[in-house]
PDB file of N, CA and C in Angstrom:
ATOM      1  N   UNK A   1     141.753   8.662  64.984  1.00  0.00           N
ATOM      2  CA  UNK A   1     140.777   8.176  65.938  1.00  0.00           C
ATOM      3  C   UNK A   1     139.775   9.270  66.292  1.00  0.00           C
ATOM      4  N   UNK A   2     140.284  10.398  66.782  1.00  0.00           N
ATOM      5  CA  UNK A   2     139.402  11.409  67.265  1.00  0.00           C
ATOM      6  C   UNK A   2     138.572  12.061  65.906  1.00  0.00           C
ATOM      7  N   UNK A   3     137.329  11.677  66.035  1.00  0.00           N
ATOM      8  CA  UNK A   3     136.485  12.796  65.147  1.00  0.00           C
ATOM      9  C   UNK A   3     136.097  12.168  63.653  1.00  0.00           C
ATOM     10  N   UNK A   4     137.007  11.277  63.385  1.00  0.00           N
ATOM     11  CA  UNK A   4     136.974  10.330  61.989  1.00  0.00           C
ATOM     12  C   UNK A   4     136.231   9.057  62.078  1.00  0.00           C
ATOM     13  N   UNK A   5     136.166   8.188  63.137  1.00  0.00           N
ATOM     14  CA  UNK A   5     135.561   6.804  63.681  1.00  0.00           C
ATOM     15  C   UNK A   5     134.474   6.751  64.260  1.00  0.00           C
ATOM     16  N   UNK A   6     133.393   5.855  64.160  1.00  0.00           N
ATOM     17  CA  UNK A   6     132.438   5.891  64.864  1.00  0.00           C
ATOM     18  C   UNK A   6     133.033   4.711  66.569  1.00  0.00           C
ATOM     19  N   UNK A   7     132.864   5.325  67.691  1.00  0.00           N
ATOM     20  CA  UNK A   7     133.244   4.550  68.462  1.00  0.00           C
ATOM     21  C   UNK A   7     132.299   3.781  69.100  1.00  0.00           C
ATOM     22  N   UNK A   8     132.614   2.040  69.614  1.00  0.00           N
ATOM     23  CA  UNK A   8     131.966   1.095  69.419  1.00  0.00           C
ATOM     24  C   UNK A   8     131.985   0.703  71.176  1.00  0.00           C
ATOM     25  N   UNK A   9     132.624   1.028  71.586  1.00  0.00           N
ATOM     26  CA  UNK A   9     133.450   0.140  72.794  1.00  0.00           C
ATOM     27  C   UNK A   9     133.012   1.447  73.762  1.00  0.00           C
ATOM     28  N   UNK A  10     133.111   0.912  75.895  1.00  0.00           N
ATOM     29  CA  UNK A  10     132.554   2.086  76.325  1.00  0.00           C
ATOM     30  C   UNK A  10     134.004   3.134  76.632  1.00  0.00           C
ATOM     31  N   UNK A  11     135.413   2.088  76.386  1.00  0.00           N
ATOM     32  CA  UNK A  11     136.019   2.396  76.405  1.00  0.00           C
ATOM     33  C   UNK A  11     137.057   3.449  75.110  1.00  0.00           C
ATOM     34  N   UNK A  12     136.734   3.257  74.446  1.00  0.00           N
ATOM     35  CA  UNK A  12     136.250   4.396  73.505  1.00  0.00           C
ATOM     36  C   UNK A  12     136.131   5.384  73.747  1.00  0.00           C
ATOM     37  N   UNK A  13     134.423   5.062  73.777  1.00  0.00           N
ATOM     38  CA  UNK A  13     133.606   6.530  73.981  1.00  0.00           C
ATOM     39  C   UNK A  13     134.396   6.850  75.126  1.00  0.00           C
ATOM     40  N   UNK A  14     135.011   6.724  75.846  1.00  0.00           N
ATOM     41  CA  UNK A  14     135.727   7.863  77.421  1.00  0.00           C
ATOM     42  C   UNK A  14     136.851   8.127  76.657  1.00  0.00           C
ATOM     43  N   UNK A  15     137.616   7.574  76.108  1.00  0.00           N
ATOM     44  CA  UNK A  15     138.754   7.965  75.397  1.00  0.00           C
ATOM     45  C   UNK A  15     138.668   9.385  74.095  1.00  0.00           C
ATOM     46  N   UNK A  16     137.252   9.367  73.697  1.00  0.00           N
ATOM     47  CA  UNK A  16     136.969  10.572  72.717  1.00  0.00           C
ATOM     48  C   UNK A  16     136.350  11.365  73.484  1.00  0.00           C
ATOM     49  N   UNK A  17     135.858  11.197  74.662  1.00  0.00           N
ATOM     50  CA  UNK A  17     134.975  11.942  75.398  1.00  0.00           C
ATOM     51  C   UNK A  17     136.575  12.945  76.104  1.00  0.00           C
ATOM     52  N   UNK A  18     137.305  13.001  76.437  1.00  0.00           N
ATOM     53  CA  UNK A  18     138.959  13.547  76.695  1.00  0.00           C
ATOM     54  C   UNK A  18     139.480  13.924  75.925  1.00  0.00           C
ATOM     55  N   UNK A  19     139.725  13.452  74.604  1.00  0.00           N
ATOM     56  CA  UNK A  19     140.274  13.878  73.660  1.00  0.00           C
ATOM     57  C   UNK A  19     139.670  15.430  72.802  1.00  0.00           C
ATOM     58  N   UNK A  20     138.399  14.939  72.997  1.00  0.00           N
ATOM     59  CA  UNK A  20     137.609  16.423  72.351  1.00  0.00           C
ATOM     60  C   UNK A  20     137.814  17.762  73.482  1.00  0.00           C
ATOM     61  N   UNK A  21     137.699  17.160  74.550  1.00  0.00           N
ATOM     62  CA  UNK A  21     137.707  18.157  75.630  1.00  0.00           C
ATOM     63  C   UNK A  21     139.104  18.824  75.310  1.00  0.00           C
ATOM     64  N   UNK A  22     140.391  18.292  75.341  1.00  0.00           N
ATOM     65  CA  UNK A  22     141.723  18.640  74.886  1.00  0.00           C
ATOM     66  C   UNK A  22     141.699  18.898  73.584  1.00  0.00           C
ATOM     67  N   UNK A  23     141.170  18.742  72.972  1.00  0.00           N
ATOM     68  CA  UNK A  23     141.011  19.661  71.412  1.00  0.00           C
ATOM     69  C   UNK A  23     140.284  21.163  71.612  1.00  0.00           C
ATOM     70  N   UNK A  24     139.065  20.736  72.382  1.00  0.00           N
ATOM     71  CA  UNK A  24     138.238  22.224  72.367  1.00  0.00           C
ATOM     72  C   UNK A  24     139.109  23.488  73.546  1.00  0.00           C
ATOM     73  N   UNK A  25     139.853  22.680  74.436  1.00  0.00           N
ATOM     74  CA  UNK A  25     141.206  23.330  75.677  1.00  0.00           C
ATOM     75  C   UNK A  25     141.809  23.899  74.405  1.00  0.00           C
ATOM     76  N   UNK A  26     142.189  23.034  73.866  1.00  0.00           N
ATOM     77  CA  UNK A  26     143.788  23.903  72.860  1.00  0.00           C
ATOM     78  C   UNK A  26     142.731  24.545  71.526  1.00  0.00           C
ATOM     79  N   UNK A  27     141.758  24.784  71.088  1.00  0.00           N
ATOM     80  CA  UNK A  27     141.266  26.076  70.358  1.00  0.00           C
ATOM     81  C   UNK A  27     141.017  26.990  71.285  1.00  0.00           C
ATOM     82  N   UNK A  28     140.490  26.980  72.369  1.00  0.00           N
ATOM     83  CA  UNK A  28     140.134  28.050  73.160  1.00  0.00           C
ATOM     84  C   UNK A  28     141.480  28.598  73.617  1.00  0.00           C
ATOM     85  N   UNK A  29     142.833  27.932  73.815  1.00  0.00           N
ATOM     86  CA  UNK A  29     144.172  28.393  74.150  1.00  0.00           C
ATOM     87  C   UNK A  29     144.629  29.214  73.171  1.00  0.00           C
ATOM     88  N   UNK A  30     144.111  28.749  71.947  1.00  0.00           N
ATOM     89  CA  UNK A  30     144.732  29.701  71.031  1.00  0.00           C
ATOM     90  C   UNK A  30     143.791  31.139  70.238  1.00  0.00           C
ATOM     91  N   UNK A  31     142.322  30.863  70.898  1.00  0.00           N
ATOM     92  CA  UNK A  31     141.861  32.237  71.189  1.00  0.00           C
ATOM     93  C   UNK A  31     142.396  33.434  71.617  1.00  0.00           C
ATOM     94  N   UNK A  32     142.557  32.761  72.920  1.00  0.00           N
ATOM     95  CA  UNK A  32     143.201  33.594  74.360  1.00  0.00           C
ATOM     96  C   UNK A  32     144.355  33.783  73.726  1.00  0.00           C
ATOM     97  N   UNK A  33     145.071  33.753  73.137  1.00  0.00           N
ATOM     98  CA  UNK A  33     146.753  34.090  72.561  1.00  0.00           C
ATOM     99  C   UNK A  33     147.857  33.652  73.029  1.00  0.00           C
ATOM    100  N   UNK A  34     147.821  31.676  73.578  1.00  0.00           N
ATOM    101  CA  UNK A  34     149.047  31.363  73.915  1.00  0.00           C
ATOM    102  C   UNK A  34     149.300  30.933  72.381  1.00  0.00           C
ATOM    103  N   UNK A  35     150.620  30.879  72.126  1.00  0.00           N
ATOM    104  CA  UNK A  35     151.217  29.733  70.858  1.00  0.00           C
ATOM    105  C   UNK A  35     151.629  28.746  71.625  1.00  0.00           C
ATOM    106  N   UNK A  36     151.637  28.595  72.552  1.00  0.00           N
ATOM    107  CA  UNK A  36     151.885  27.128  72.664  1.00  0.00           C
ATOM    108  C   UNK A  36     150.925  26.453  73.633  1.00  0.00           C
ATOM    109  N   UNK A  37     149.929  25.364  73.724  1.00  0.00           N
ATOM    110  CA  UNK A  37     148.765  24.991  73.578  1.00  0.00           C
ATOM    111  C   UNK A  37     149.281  24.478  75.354  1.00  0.00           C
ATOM    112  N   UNK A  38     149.971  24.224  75.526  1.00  0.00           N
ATOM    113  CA  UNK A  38     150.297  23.526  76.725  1.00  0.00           C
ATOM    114  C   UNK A  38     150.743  24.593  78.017  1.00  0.00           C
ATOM    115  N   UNK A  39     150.757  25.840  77.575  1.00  0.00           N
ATOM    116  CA  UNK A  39     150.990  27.023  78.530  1.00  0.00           C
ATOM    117  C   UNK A  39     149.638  27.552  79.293  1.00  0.00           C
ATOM    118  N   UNK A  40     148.637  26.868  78.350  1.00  0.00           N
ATOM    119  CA  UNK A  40     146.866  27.084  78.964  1.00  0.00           C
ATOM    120  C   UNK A  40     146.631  26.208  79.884  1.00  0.00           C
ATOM    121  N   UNK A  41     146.197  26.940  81.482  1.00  0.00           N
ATOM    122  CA  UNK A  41     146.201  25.793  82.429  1.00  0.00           C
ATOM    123  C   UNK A  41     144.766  24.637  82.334  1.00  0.00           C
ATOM    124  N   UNK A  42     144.104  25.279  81.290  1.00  0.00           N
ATOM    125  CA  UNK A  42     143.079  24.625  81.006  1.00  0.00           C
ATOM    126  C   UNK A  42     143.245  23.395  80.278  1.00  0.00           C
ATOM    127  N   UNK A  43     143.981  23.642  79.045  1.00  0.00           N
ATOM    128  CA  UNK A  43     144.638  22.665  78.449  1.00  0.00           C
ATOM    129  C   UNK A  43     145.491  21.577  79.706  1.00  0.00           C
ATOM    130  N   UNK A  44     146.343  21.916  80.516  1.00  0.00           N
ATOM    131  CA  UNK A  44     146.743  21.303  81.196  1.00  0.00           C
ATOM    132  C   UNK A  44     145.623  20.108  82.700  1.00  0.00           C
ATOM    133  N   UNK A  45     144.999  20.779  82.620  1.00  0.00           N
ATOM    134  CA  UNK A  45     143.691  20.166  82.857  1.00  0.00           C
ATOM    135  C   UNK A  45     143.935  19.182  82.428  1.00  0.00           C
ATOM    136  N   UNK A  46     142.946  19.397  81.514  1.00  0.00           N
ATOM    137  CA  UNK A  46     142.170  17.945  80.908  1.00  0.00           C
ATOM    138  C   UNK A  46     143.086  17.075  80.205  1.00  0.00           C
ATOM    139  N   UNK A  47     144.525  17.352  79.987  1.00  0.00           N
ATOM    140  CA  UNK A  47     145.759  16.604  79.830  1.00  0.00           C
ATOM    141  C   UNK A  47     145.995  15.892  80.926  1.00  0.00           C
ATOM    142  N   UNK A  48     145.756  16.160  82.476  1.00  0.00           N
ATOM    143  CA  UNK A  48     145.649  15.966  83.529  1.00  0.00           C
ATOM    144  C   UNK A  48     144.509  14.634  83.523  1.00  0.00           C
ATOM    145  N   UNK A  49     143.164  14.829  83.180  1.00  0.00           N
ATOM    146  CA  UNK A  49     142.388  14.153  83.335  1.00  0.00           C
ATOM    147  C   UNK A  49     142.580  12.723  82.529  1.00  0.00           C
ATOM    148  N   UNK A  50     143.112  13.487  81.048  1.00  0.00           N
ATOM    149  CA  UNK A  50     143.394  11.578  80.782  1.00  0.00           C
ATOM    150  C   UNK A  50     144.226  10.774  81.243  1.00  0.00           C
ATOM    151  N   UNK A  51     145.564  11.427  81.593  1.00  0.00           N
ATOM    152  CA  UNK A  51     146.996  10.981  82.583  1.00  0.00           C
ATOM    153  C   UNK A  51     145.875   9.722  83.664  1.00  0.00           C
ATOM    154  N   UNK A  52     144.503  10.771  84.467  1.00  0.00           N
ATOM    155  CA  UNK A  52     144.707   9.899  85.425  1.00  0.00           C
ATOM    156  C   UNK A  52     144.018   8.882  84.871  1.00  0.00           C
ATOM    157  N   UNK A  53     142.782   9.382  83.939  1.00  0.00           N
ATOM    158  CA  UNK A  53     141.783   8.456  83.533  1.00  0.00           C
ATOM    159  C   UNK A  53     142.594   6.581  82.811  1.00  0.00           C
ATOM    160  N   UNK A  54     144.261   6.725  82.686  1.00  0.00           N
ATOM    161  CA  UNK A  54     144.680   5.536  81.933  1.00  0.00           C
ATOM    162  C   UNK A  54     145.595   5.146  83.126  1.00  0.00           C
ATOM    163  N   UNK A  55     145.571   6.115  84.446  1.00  0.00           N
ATOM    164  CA  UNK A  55     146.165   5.710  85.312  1.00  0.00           C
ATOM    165  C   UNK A  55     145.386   4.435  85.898  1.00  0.00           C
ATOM    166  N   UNK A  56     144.088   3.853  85.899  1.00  0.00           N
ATOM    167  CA  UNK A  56     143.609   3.371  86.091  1.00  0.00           C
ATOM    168  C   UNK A  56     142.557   2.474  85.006  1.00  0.00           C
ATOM    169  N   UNK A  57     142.929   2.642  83.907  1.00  0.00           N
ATOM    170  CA  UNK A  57     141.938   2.507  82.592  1.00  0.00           C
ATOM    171  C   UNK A  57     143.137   1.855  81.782  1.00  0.00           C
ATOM    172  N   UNK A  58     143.216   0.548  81.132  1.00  0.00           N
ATOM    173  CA  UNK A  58     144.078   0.556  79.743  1.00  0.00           C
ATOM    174  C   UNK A  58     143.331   1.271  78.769  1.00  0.00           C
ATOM    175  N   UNK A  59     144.351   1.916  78.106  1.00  0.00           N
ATOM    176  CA  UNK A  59     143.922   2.400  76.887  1.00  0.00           C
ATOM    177  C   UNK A  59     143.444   1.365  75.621  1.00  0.00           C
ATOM    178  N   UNK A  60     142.617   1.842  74.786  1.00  0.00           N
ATOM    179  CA  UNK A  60     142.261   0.610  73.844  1.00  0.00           C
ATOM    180  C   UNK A  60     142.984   0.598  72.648  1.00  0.00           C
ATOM    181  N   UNK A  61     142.698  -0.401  72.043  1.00  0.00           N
ATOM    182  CA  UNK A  61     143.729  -0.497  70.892  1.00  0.00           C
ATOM    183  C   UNK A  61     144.046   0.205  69.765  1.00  0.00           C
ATOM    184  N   UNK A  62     142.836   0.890  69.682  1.00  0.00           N
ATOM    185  CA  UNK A  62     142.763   2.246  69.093  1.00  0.00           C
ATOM    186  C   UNK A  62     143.905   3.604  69.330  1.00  0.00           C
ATOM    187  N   UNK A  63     143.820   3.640  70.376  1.00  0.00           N
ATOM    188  CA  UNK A  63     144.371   4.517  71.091  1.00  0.00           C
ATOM    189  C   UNK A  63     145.752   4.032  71.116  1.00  0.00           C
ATOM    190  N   UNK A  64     145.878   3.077  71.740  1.00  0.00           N
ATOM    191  CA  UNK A  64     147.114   2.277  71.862  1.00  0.00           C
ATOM    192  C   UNK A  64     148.215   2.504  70.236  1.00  0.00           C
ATOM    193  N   UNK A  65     147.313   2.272  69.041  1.00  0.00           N
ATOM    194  CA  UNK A  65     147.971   2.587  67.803  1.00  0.00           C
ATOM    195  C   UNK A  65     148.296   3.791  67.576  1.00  0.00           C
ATOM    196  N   UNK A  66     147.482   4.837  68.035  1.00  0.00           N
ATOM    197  CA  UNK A  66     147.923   5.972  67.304  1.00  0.00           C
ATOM    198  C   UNK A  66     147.933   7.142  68.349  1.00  0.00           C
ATOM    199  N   UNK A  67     148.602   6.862  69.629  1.00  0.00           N
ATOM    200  CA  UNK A  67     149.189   8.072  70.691  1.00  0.00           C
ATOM    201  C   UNK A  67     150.225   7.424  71.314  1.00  0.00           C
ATOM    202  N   UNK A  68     150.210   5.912  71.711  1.00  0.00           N
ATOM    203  CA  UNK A  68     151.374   5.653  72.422  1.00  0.00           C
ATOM    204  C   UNK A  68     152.346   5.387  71.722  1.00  0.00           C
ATOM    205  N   UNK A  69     153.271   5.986  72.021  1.00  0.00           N
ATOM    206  CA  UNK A  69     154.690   5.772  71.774  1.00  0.00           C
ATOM    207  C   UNK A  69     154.729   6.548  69.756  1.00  0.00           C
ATOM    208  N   UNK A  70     153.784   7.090  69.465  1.00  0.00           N
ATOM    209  CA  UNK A  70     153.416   7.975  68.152  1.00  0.00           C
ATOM    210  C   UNK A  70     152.982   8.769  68.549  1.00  0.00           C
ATOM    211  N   UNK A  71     153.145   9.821  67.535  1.00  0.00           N
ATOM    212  CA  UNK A  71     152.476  11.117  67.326  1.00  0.00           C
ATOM    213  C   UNK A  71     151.333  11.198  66.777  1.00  0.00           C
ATOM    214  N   UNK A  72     150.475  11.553  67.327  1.00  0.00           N
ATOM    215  CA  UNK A  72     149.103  11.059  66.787  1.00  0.00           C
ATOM    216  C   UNK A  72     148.292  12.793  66.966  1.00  0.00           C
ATOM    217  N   UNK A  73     147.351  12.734  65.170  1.00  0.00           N
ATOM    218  CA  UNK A  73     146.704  13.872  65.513  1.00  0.00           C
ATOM    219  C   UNK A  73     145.825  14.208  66.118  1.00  0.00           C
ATOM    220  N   UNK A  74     145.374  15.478  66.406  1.00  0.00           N
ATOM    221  CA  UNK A  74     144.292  15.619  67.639  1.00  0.00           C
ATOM    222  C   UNK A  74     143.513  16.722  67.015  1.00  0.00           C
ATOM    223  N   UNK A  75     143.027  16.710  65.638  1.00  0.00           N
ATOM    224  CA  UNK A  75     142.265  17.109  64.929  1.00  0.00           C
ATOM    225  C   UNK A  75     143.105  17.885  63.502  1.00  0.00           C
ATOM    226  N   UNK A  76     143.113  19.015  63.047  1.00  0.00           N
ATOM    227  CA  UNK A  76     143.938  19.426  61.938  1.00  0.00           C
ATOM    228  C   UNK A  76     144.924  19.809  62.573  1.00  0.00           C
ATOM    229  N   UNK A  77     144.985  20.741  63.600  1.00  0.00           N
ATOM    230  CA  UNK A  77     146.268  21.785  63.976  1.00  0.00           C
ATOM    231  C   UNK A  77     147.025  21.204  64.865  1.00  0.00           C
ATOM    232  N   UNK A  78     146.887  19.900  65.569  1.00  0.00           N
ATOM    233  CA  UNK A  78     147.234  19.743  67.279  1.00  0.00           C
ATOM    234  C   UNK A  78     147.867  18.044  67.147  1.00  0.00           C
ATOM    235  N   UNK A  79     148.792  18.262  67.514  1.00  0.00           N
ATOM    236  CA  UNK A  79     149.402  16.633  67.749  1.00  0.00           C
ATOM    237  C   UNK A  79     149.088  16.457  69.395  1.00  0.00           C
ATOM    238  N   UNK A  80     149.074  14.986  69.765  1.00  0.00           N
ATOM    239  CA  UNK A  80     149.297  14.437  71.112  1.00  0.00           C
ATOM    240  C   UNK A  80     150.178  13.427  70.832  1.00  0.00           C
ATOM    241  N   UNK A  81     150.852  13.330  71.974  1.00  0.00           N
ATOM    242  CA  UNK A  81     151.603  12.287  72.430  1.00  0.00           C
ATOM    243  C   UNK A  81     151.125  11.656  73.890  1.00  0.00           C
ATOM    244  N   UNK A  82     151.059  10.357  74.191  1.00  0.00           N
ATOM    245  CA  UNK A  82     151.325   9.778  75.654  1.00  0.00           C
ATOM    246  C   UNK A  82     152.045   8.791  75.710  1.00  0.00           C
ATOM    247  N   UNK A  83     153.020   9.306  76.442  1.00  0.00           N
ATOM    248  CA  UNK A  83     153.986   8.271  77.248  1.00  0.00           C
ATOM    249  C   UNK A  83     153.605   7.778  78.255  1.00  0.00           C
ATOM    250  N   UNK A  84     153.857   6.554  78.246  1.00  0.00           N
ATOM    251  CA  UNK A  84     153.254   5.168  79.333  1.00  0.00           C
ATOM    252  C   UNK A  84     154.789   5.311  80.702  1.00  0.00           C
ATOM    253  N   UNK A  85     153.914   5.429  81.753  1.00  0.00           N
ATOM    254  CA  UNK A  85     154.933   5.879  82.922  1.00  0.00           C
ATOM    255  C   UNK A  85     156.174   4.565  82.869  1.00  0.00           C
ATOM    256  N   UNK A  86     157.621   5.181  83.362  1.00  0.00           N
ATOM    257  CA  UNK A  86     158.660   4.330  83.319  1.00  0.00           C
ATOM    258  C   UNK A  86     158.136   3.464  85.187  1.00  0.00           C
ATOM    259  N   UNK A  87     157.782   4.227  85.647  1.00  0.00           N
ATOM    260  CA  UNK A  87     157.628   4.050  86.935  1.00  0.00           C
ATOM    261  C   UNK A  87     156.287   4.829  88.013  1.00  0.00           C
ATOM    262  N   UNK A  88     155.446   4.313  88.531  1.00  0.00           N
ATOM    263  CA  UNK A  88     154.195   4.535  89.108  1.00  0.00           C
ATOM    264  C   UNK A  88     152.867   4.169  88.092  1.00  0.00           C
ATOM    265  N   UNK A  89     152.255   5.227  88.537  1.00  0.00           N
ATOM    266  CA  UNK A  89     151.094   5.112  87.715  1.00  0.00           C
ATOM    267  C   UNK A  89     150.516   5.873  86.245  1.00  0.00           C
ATOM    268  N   UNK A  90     151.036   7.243  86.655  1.00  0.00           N
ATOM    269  CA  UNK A  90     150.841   8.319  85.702  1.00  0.00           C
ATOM    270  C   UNK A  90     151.980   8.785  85.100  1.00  0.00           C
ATOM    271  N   UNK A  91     151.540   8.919  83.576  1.00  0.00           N
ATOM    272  CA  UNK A  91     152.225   9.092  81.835  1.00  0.00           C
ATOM    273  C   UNK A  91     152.419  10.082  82.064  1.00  0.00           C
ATOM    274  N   UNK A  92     152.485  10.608  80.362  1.00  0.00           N
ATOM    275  CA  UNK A  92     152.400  12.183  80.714  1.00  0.00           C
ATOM    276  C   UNK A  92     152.243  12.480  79.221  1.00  0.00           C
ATOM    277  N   UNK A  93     151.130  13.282  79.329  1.00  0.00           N
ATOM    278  CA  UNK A  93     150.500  13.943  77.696  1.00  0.00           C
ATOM    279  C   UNK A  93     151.164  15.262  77.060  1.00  0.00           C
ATOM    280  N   UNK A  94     151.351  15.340  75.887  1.00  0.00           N
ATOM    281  CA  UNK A  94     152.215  16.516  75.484  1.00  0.00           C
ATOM    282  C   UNK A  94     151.479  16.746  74.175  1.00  0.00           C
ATOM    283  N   UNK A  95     151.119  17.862  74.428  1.00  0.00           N
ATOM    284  CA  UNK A  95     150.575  18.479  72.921  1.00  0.00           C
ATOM    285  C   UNK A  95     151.161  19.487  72.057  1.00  0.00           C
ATOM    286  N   UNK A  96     150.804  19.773  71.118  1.00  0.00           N
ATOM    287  CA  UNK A  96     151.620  21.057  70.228  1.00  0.00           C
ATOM    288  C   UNK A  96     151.352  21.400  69.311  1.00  0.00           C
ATOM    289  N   UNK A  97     150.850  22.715  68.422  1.00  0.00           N
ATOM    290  CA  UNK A  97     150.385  22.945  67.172  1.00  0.00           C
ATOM    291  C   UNK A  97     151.189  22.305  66.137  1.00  0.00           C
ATOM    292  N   UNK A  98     150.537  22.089  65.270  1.00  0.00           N
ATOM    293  CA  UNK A  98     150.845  21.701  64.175  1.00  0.00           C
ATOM    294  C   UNK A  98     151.062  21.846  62.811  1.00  0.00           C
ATOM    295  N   UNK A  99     151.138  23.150  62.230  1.00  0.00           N
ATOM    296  CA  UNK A  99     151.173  24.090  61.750  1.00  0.00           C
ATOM    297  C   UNK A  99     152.421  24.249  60.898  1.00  0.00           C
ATOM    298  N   UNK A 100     153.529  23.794  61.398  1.00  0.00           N
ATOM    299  CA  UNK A 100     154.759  24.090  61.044  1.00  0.00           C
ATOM    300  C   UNK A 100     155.218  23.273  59.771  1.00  0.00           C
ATOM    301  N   UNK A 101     154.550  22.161  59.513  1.00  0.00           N
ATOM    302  CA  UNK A 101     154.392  21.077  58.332  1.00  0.00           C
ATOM    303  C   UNK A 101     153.796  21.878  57.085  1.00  0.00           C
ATOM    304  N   UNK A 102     152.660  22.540  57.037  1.00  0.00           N
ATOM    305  CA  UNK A 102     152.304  22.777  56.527  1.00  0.00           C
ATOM    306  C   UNK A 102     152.800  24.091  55.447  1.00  0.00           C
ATOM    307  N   UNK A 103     153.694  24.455  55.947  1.00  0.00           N
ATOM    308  CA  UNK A 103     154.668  25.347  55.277  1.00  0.00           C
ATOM    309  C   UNK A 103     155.649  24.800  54.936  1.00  0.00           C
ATOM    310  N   UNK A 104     156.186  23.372  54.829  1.00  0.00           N
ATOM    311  CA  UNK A 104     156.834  22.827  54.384  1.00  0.00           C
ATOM    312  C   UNK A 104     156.165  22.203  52.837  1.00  0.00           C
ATOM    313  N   UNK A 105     155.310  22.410  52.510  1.00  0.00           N
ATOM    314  CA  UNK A 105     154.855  21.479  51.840  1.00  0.00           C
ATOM    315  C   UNK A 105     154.215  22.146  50.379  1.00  0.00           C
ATOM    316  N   UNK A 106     154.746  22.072  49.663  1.00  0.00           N
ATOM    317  CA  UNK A 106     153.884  22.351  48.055  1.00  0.00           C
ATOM    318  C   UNK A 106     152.977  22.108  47.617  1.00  0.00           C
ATOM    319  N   UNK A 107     152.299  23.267  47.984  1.00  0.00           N
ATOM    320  CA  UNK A 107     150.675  23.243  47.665  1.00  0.00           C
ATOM    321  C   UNK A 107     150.714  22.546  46.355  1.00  0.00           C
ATOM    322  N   UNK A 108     149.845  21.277  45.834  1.00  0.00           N
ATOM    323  CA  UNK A 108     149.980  21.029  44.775  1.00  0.00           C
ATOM    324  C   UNK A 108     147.872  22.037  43.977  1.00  0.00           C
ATOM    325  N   UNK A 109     148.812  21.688  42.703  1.00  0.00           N
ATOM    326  CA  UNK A 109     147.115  22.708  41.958  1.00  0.00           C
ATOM    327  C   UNK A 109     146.412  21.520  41.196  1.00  0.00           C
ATOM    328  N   UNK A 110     145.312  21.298  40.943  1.00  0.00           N
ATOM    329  CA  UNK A 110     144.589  20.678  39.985  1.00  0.00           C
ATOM    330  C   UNK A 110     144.540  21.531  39.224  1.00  0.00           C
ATOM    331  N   UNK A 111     144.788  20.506  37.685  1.00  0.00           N
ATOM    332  CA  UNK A 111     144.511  21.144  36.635  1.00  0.00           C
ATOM    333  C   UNK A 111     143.541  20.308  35.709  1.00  0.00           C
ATOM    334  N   UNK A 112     142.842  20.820  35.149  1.00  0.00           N
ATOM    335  CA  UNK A 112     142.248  19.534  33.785  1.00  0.00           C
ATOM    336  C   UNK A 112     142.274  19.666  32.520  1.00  0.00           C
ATOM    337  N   UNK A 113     142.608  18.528  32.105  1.00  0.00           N
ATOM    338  CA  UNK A 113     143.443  18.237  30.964  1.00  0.00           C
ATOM    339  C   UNK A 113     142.478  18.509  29.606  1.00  0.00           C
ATOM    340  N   UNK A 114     143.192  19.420  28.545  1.00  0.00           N
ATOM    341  CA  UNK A 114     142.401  19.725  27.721  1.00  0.00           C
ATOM    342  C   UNK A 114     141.321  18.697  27.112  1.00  0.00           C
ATOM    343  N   UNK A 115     140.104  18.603  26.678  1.00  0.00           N
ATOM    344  CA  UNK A 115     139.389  17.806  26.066  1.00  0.00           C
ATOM    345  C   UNK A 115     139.619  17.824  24.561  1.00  0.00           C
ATOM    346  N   UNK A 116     139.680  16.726  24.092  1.00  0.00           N
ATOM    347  CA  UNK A 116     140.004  16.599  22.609  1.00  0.00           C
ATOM    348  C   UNK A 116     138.189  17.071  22.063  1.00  0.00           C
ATOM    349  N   UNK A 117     138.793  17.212  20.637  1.00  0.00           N
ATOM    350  CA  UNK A 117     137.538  17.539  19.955  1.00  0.00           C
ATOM    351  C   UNK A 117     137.383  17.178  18.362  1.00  0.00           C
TER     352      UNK A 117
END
């Protein structure tokens, strides 16, 4: 959703308008030298701001597919999660680098295949 879609709806656009803000929180967190994206009270912020912004806002279906109750990415390095409150009003957003996959994984190589002659 974030950064790949053109958004259509106004509800949307507020939903990417938060999400970037919590993307550009957690690069600037990892400027500053936390490893973990959620120890930046800045980051915690604007994690803050969408909590309340759906405290009062349904989320759209967009959103709805790919953060609630999933792990959904929040650009290359950064997962989000939101959990929908068991009780009151406000969820609660959890982020975390993402990084750790990627060392799991076998770089594959292109090769091209000799040309006959």
């Amino acid at each position: 959703m974030i950064l790949a879609k053109v958004h259509t709806t106004p509800k949307q656009r507020d939903e990417f308008r938060l999400l970037v803000a919590i993307r550009f929180a957690c690069l600037m967190a990892l400027a500053k030298g936390h490893t973990d994206p959620m120890d930046c009270p800045r980051v915690q912020a604007r994690c803050n701001e969408l909590v309340k912004h759906f405290a009062y806002h349904h989320p759209s279906a967009a959103f709805y597919r790919q953060f609630i109750r999933h792990t959904g990415e929040l650009g290359l390095n950064f997962c989000l999660r939101f959990t929908e409150p068991q009780q009151g009003l406000y969820g609660k957003v959890m982020v975390w680098r993402n990084e750790q996959a990627a060392t799991n994984v076998h770089p594959l190589q292109l090769t091209q295949a000799e040309q006959p002659t």
